[in-house]
PDB file of N, CA and C in Angstrom:
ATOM      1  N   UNK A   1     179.444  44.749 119.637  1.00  0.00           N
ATOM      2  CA  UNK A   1     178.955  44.128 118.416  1.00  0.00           C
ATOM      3  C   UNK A   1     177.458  44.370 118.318  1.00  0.00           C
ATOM      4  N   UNK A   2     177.029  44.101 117.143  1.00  0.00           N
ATOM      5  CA  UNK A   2     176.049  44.714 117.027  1.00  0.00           C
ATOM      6  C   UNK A   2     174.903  43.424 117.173  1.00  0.00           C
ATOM      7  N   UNK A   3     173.809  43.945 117.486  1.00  0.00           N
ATOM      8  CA  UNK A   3     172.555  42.514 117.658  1.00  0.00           C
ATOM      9  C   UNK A   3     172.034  42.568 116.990  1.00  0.00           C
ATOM     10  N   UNK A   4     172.510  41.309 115.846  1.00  0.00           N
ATOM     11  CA  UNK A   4     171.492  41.050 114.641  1.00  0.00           C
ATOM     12  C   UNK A   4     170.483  40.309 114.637  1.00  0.00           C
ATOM     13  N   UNK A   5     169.965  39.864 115.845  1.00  0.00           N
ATOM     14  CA  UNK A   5     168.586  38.951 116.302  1.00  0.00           C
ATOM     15  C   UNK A   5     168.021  39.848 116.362  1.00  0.00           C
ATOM     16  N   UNK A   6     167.821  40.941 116.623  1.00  0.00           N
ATOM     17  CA  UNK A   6     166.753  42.016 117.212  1.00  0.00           C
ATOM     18  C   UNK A   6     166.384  42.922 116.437  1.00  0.00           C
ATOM     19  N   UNK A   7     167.186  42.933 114.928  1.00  0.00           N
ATOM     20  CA  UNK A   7     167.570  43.395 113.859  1.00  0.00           C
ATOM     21  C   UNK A   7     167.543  45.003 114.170  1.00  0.00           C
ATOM     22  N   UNK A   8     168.619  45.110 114.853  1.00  0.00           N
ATOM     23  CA  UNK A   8     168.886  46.766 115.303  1.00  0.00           C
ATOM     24  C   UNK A   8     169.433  47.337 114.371  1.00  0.00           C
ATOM     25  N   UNK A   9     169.290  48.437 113.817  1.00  0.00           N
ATOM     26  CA  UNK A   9     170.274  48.935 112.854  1.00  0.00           C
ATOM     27  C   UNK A   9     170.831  49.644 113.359  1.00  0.00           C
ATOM     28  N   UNK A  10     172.218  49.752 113.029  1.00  0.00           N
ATOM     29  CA  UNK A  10     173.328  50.440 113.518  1.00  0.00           C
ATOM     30  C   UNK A  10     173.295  52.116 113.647  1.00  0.00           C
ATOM     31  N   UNK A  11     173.306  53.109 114.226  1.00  0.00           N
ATOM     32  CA  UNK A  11     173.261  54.208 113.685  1.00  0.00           C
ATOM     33  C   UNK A  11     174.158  55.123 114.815  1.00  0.00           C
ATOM     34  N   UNK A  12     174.304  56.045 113.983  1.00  0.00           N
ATOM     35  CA  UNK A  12     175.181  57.705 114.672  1.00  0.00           C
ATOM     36  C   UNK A  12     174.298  57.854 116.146  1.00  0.00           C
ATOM     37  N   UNK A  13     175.071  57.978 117.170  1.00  0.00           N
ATOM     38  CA  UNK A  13     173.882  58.724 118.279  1.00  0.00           C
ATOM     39  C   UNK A  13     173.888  60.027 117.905  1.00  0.00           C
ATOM     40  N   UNK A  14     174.440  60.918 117.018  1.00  0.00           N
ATOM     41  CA  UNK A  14     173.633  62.326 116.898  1.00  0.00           C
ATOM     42  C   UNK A  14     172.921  62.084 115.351  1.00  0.00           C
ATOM     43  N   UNK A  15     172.722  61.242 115.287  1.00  0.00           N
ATOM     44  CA  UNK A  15     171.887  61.355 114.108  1.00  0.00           C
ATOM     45  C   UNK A  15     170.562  60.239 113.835  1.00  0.00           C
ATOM     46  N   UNK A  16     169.907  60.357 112.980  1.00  0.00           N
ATOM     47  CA  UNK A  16     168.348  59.264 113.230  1.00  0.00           C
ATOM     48  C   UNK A  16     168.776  58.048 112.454  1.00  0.00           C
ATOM     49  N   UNK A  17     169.214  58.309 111.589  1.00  0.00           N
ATOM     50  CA  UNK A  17     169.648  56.880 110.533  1.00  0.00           C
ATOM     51  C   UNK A  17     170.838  55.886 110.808  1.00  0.00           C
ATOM     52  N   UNK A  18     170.935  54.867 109.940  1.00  0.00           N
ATOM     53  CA  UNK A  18     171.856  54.062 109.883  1.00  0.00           C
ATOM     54  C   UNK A  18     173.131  54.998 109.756  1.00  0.00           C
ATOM     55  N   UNK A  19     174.150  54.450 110.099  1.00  0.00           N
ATOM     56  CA  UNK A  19     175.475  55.133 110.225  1.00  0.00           C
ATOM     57  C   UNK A  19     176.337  55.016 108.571  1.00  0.00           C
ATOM     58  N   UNK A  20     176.224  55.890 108.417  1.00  0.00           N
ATOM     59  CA  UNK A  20     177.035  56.326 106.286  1.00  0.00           C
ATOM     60  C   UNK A  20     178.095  56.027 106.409  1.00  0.00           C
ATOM     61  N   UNK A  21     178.864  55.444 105.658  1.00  0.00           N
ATOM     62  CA  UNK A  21     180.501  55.321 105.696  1.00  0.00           C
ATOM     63  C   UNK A  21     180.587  55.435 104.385  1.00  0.00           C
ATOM     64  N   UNK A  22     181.515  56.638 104.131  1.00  0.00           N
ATOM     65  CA  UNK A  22     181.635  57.056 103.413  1.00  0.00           C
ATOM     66  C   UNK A  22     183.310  56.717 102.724  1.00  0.00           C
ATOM     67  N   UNK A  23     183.164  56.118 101.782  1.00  0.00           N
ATOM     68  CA  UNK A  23     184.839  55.030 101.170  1.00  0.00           C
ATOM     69  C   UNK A  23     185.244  56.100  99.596  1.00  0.00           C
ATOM     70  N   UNK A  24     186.438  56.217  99.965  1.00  0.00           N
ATOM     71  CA  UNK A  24     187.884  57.296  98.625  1.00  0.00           C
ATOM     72  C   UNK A  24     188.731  56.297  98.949  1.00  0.00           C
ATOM     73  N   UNK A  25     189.222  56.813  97.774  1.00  0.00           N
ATOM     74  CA  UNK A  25     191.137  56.211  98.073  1.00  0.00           C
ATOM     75  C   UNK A  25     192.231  57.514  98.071  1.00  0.00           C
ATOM     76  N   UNK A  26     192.719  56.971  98.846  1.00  0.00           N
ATOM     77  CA  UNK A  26     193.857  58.119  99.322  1.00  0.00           C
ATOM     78  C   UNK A  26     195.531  57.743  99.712  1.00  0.00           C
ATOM     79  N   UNK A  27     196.001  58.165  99.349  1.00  0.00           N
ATOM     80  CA  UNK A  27     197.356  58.394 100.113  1.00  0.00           C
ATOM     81  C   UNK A  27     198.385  58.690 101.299  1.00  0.00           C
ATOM     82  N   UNK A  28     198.027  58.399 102.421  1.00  0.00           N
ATOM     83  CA  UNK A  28     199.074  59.187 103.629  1.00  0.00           C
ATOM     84  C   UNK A  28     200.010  59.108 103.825  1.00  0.00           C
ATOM     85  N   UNK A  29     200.532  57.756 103.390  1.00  0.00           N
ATOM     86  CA  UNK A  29     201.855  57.262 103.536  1.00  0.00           C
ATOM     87  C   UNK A  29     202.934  57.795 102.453  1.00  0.00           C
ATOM     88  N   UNK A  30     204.123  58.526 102.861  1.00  0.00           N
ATOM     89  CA  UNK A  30     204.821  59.474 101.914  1.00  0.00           C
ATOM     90  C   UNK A  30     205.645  58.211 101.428  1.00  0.00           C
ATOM     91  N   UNK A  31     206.436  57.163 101.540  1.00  0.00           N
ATOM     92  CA  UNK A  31     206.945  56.328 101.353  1.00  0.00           C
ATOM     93  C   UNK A  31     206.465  55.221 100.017  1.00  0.00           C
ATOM     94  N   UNK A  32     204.485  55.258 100.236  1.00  0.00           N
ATOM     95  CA  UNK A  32     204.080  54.836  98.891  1.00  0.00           C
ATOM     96  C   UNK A  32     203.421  55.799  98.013  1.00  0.00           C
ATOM     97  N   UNK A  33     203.702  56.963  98.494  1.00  0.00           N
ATOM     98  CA  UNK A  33     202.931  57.819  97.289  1.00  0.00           C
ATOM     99  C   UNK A  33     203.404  57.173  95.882  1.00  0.00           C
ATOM    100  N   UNK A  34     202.667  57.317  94.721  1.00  0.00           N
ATOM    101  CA  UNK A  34     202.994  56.622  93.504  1.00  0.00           C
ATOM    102  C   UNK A  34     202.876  55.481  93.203  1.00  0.00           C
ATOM    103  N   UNK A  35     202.814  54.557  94.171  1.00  0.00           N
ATOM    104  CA  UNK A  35     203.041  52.908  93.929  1.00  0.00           C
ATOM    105  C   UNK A  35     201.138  52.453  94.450  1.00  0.00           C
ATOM    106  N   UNK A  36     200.501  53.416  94.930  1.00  0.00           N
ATOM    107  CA  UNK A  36     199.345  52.354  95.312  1.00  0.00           C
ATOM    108  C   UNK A  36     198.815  53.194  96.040  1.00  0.00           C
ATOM    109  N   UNK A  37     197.792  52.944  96.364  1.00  0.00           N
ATOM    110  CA  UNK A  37     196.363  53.736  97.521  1.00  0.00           C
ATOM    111  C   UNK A  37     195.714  52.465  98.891  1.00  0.00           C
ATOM    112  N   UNK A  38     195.637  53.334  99.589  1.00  0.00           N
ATOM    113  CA  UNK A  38     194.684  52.478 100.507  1.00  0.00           C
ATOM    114  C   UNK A  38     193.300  53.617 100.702  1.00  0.00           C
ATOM    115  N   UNK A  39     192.293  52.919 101.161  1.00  0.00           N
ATOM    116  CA  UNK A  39     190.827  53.161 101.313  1.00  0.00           C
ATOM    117  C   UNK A  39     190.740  54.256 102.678  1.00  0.00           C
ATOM    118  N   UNK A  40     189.876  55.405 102.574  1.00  0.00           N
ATOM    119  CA  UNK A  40     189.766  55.779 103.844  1.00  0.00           C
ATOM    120  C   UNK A  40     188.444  55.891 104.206  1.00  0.00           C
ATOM    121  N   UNK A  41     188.280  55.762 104.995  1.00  0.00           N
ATOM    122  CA  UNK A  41     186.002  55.613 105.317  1.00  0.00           C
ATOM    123  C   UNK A  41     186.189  56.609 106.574  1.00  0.00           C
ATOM    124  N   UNK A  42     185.056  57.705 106.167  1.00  0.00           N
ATOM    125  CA  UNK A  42     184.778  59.030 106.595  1.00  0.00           C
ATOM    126  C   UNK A  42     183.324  58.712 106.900  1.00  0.00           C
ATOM    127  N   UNK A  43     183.328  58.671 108.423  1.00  0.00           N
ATOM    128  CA  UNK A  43     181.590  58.701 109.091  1.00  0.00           C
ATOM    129  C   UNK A  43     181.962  59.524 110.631  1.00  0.00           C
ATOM    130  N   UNK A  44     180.628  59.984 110.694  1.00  0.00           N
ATOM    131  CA  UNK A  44     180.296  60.557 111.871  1.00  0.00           C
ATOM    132  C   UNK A  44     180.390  59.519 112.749  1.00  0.00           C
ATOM    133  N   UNK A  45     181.303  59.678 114.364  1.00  0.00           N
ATOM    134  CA  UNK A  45     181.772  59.258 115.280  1.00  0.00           C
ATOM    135  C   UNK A  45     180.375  58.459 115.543  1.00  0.00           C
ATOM    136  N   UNK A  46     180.814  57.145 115.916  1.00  0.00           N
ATOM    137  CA  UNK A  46     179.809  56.149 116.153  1.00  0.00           C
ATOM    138  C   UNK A  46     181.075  54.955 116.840  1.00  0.00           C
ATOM    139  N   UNK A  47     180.866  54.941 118.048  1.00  0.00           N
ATOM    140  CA  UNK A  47     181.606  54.175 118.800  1.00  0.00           C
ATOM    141  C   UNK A  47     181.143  52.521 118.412  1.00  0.00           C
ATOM    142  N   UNK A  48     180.171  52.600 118.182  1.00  0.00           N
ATOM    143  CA  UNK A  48     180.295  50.955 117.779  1.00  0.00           C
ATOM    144  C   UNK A  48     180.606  50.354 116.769  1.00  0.00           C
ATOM    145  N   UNK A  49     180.509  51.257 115.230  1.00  0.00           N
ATOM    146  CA  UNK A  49     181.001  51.215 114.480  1.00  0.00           C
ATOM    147  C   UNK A  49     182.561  51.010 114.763  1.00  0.00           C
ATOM    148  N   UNK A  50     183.537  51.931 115.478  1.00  0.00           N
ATOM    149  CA  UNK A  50     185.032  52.131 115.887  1.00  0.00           C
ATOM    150  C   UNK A  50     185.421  50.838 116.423  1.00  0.00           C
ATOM    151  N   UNK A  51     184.534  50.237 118.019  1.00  0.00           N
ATOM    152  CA  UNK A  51     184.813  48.789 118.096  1.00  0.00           C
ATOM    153  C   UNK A  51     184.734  47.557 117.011  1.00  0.00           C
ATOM    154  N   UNK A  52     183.710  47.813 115.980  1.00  0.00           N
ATOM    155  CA  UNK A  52     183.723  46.624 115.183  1.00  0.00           C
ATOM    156  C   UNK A  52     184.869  46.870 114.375  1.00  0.00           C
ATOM    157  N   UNK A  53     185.137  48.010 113.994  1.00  0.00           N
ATOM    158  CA  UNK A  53     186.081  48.197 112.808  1.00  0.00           C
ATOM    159  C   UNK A  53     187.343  47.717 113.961  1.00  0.00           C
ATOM    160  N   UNK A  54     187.761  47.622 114.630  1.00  0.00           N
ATOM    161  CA  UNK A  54     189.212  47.474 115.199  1.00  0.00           C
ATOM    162  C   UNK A  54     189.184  45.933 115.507  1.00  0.00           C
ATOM    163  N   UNK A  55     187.943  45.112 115.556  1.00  0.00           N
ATOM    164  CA  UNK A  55     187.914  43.897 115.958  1.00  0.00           C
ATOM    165  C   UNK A  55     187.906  43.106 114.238  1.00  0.00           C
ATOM    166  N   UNK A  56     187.599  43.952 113.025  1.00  0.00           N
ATOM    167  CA  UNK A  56     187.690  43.499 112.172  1.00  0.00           C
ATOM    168  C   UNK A  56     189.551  43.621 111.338  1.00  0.00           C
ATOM    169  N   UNK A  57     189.893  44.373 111.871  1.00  0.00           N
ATOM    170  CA  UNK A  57     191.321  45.076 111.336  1.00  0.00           C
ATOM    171  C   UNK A  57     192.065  43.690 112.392  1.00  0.00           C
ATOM    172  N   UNK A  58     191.779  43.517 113.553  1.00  0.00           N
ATOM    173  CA  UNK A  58     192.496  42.087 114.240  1.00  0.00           C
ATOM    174  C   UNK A  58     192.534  41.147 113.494  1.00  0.00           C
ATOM    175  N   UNK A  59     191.386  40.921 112.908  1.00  0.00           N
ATOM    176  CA  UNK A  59     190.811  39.514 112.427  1.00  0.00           C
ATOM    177  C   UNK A  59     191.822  39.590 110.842  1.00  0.00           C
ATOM    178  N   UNK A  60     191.727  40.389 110.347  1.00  0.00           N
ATOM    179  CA  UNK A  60     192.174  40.573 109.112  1.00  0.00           C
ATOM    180  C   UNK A  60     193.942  40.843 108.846  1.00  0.00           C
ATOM    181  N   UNK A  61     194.634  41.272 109.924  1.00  0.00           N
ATOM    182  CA  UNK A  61     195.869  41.088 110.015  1.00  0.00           C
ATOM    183  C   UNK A  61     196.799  40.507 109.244  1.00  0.00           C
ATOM    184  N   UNK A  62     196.266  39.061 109.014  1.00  0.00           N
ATOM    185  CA  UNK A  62     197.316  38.463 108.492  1.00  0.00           C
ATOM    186  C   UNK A  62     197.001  38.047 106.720  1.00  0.00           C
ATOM    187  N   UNK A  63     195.842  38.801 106.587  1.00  0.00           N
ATOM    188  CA  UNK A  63     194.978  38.602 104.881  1.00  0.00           C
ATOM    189  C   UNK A  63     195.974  40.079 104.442  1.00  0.00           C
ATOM    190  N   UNK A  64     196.298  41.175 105.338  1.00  0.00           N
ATOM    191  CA  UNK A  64     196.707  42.389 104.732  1.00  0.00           C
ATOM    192  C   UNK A  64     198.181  42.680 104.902  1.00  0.00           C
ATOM    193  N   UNK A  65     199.277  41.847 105.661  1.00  0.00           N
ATOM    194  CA  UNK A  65     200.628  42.237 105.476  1.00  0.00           C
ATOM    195  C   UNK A  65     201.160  41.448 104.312  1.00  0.00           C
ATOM    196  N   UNK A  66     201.904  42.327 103.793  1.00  0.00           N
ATOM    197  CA  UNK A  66     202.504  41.952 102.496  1.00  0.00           C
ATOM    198  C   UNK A  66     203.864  42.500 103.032  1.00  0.00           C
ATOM    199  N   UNK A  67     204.771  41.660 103.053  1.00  0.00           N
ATOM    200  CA  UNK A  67     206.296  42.089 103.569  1.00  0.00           C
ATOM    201  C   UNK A  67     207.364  42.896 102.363  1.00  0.00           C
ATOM    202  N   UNK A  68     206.710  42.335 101.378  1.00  0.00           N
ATOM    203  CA  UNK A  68     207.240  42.616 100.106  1.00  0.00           C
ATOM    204  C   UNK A  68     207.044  44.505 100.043  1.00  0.00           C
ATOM    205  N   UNK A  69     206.060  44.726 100.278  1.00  0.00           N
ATOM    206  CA  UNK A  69     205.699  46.413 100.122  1.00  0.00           C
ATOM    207  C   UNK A  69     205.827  47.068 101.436  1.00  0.00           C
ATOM    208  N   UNK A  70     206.371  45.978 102.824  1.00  0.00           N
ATOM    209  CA  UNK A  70     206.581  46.658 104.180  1.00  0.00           C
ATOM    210  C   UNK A  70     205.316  46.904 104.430  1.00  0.00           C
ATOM    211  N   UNK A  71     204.048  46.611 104.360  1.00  0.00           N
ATOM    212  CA  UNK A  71     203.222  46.852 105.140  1.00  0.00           C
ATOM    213  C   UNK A  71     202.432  45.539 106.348  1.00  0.00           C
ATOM    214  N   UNK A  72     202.246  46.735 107.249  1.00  0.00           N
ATOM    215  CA  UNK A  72     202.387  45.800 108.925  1.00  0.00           C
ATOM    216  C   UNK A  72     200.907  45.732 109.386  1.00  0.00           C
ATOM    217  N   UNK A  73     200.021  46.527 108.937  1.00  0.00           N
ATOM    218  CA  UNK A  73     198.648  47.149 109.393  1.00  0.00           C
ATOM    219  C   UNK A  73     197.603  46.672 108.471  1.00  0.00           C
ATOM    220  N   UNK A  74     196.591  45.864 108.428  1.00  0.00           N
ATOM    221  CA  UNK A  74     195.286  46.334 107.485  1.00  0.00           C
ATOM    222  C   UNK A  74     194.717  47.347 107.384  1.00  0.00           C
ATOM    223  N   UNK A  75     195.216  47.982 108.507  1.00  0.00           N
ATOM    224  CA  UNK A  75     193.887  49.543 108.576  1.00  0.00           C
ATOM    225  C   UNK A  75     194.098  49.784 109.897  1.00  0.00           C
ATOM    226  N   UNK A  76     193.557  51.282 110.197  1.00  0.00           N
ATOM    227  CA  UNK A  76     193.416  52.047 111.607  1.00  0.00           C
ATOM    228  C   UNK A  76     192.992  52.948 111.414  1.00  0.00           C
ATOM    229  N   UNK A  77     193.397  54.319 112.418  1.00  0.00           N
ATOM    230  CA  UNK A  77     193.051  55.099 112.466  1.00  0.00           C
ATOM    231  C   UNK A  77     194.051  56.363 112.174  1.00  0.00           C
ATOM    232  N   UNK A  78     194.109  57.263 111.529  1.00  0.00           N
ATOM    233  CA  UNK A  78     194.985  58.223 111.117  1.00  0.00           C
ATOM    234  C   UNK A  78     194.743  59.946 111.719  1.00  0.00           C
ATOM    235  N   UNK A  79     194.484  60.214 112.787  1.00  0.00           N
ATOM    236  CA  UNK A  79     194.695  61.094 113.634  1.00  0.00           C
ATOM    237  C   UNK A  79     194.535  62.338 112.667  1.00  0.00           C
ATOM    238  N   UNK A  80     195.921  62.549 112.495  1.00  0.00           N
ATOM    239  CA  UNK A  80     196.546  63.635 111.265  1.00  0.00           C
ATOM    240  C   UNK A  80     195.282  64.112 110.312  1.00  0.00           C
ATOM    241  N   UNK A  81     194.533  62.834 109.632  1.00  0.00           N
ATOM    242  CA  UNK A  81     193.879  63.095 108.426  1.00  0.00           C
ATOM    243  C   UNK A  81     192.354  63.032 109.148  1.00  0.00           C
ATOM    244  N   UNK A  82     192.379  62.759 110.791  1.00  0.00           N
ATOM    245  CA  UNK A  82     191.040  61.937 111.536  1.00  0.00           C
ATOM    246  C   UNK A  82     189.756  60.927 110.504  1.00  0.00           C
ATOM    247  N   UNK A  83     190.359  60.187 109.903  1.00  0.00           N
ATOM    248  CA  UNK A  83     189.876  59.089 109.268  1.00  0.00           C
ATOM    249  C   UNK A  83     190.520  57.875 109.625  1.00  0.00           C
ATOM    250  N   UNK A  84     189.717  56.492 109.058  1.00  0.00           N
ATOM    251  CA  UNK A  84     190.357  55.784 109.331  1.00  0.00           C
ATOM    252  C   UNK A  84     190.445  54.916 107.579  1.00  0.00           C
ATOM    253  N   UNK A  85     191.545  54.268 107.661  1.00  0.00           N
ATOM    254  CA  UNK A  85     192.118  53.418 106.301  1.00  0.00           C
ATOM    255  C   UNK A  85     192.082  52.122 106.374  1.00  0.00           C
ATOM    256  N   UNK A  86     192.236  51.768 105.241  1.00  0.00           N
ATOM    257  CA  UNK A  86     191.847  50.037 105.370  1.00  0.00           C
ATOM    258  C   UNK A  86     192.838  49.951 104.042  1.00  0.00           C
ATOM    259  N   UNK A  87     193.174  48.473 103.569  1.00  0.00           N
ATOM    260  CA  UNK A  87     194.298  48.378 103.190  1.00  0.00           C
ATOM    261  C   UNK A  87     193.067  47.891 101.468  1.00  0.00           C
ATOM    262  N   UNK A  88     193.214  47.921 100.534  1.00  0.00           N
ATOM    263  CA  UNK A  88     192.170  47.498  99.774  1.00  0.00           C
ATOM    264  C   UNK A  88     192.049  45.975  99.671  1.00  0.00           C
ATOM    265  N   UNK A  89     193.491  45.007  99.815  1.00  0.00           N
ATOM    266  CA  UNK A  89     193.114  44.020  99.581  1.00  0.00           C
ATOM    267  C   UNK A  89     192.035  43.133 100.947  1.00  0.00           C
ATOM    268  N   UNK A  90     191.570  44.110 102.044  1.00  0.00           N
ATOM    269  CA  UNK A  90     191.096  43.510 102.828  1.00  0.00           C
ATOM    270  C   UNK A  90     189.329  44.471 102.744  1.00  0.00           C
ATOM    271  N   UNK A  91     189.168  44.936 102.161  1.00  0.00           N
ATOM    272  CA  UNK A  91     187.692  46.026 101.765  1.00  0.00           C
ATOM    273  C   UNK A  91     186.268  45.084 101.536  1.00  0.00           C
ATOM    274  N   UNK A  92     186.663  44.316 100.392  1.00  0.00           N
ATOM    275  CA  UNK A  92     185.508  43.319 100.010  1.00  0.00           C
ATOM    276  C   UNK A  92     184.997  42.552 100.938  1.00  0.00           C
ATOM    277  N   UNK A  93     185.617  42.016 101.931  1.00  0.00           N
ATOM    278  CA  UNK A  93     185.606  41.735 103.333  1.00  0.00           C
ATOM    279  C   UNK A  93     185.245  42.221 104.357  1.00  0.00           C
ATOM    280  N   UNK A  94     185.455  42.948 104.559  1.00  0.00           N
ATOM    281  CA  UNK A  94     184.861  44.224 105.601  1.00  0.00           C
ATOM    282  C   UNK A  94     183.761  45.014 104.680  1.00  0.00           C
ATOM    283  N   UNK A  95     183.918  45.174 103.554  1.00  0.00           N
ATOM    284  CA  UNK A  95     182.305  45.894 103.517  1.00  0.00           C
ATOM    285  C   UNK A  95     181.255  45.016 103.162  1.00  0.00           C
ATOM    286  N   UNK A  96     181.355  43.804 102.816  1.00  0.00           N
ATOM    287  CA  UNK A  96     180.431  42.767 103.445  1.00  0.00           C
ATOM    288  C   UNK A  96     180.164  42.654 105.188  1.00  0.00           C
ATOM    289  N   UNK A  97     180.601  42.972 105.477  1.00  0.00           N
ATOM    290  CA  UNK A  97     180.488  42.631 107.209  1.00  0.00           C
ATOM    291  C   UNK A  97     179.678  43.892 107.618  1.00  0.00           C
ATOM    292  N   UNK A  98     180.515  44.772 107.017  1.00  0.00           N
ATOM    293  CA  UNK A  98     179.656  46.051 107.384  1.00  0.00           C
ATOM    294  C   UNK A  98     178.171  45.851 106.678  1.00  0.00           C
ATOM    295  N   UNK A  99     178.387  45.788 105.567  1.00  0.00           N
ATOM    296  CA  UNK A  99     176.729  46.092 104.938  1.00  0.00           C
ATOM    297  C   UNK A  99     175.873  44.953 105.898  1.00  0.00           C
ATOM    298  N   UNK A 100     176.340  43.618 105.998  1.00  0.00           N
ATOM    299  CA  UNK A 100     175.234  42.684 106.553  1.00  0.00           C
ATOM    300  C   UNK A 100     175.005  43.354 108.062  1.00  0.00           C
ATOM    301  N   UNK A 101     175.985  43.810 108.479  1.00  0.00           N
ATOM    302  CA  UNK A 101     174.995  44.996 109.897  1.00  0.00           C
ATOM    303  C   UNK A 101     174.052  46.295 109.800  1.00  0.00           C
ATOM    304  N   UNK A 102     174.568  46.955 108.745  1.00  0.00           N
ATOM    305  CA  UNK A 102     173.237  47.341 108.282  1.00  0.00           C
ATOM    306  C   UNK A 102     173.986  48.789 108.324  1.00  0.00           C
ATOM    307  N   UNK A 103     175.605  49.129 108.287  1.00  0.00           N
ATOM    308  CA  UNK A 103     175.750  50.106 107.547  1.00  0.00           C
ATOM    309  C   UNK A 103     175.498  50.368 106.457  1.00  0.00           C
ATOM    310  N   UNK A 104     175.235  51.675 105.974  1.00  0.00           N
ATOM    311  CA  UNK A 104     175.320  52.292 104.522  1.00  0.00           C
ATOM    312  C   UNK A 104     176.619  52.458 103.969  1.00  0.00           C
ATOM    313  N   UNK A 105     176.955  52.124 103.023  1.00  0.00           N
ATOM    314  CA  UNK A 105     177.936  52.326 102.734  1.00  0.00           C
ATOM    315  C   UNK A 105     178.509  53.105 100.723  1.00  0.00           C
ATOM    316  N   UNK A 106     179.305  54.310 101.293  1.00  0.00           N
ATOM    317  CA  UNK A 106     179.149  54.990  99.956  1.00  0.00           C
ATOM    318  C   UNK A 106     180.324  55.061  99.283  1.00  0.00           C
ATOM    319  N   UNK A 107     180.529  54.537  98.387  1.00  0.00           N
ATOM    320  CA  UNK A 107     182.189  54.560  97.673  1.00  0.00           C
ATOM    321  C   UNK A 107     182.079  55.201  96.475  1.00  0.00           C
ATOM    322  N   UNK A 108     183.229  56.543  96.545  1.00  0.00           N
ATOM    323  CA  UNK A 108     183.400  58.002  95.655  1.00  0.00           C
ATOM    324  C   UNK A 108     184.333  57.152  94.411  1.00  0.00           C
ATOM    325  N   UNK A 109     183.768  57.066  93.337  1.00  0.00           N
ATOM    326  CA  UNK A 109     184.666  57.025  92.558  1.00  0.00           C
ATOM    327  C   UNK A 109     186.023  57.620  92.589  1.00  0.00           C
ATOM    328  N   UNK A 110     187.209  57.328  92.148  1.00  0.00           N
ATOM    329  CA  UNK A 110     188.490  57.927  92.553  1.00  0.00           C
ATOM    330  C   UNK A 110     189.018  58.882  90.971  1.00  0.00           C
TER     331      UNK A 110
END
């Protein structure tokens, strides 16, 4: 987690700045193509970023299953596409959390 007493800003170790997360909406799941999108955030590997995001996807668990549409996950990581997704109804939430640490954060019109 990150130390917001010391007011560290978060950043890439190969890079000088705050760490960019970069937010689309996309599709992976062949099952909802057509019916809906979830979020995918594209940043340069930053391990602390990866721990907060997986301690925030815990926390958020039970704000993002909807049984009705079968979904089990708020978000992870997608190998295949090497991004990771977030479910939208849990975003406003997490990119508050993120921004108050002092990511950047950039969302592509869709």
């Amino acid at each position: 987690m990150h130390n917001v007493a010391n007011n560290r800003v978060p950043h890439n170790p190969d890079t000088t700045g705050p760490t960019l997360i970069r937010v689309t909406t996309f599709q992976p799941f062949e099952s909802r193509i057509g019916i809906d999108h979830v979020l995918r955030l594209d940043f340069n590997y930053d391990p602390e970023l990866i721990a907060y995001l997986k301690r925030l996807l815990a926390g958020y668990k039970t704000a993002a299953v909807d049984p009705a549409h079968n979904r089990h996950a708020p978000g992870g990581f997608l190998p295949k596409y090497r991004c990771w997704f977030l479910e939208p109804c849990i975003w406003d939430a997490v990119k508050l959390e993120l921004s108050f640490l002092g990511y950047r954060i950039h969302e592509v019109p869709s």
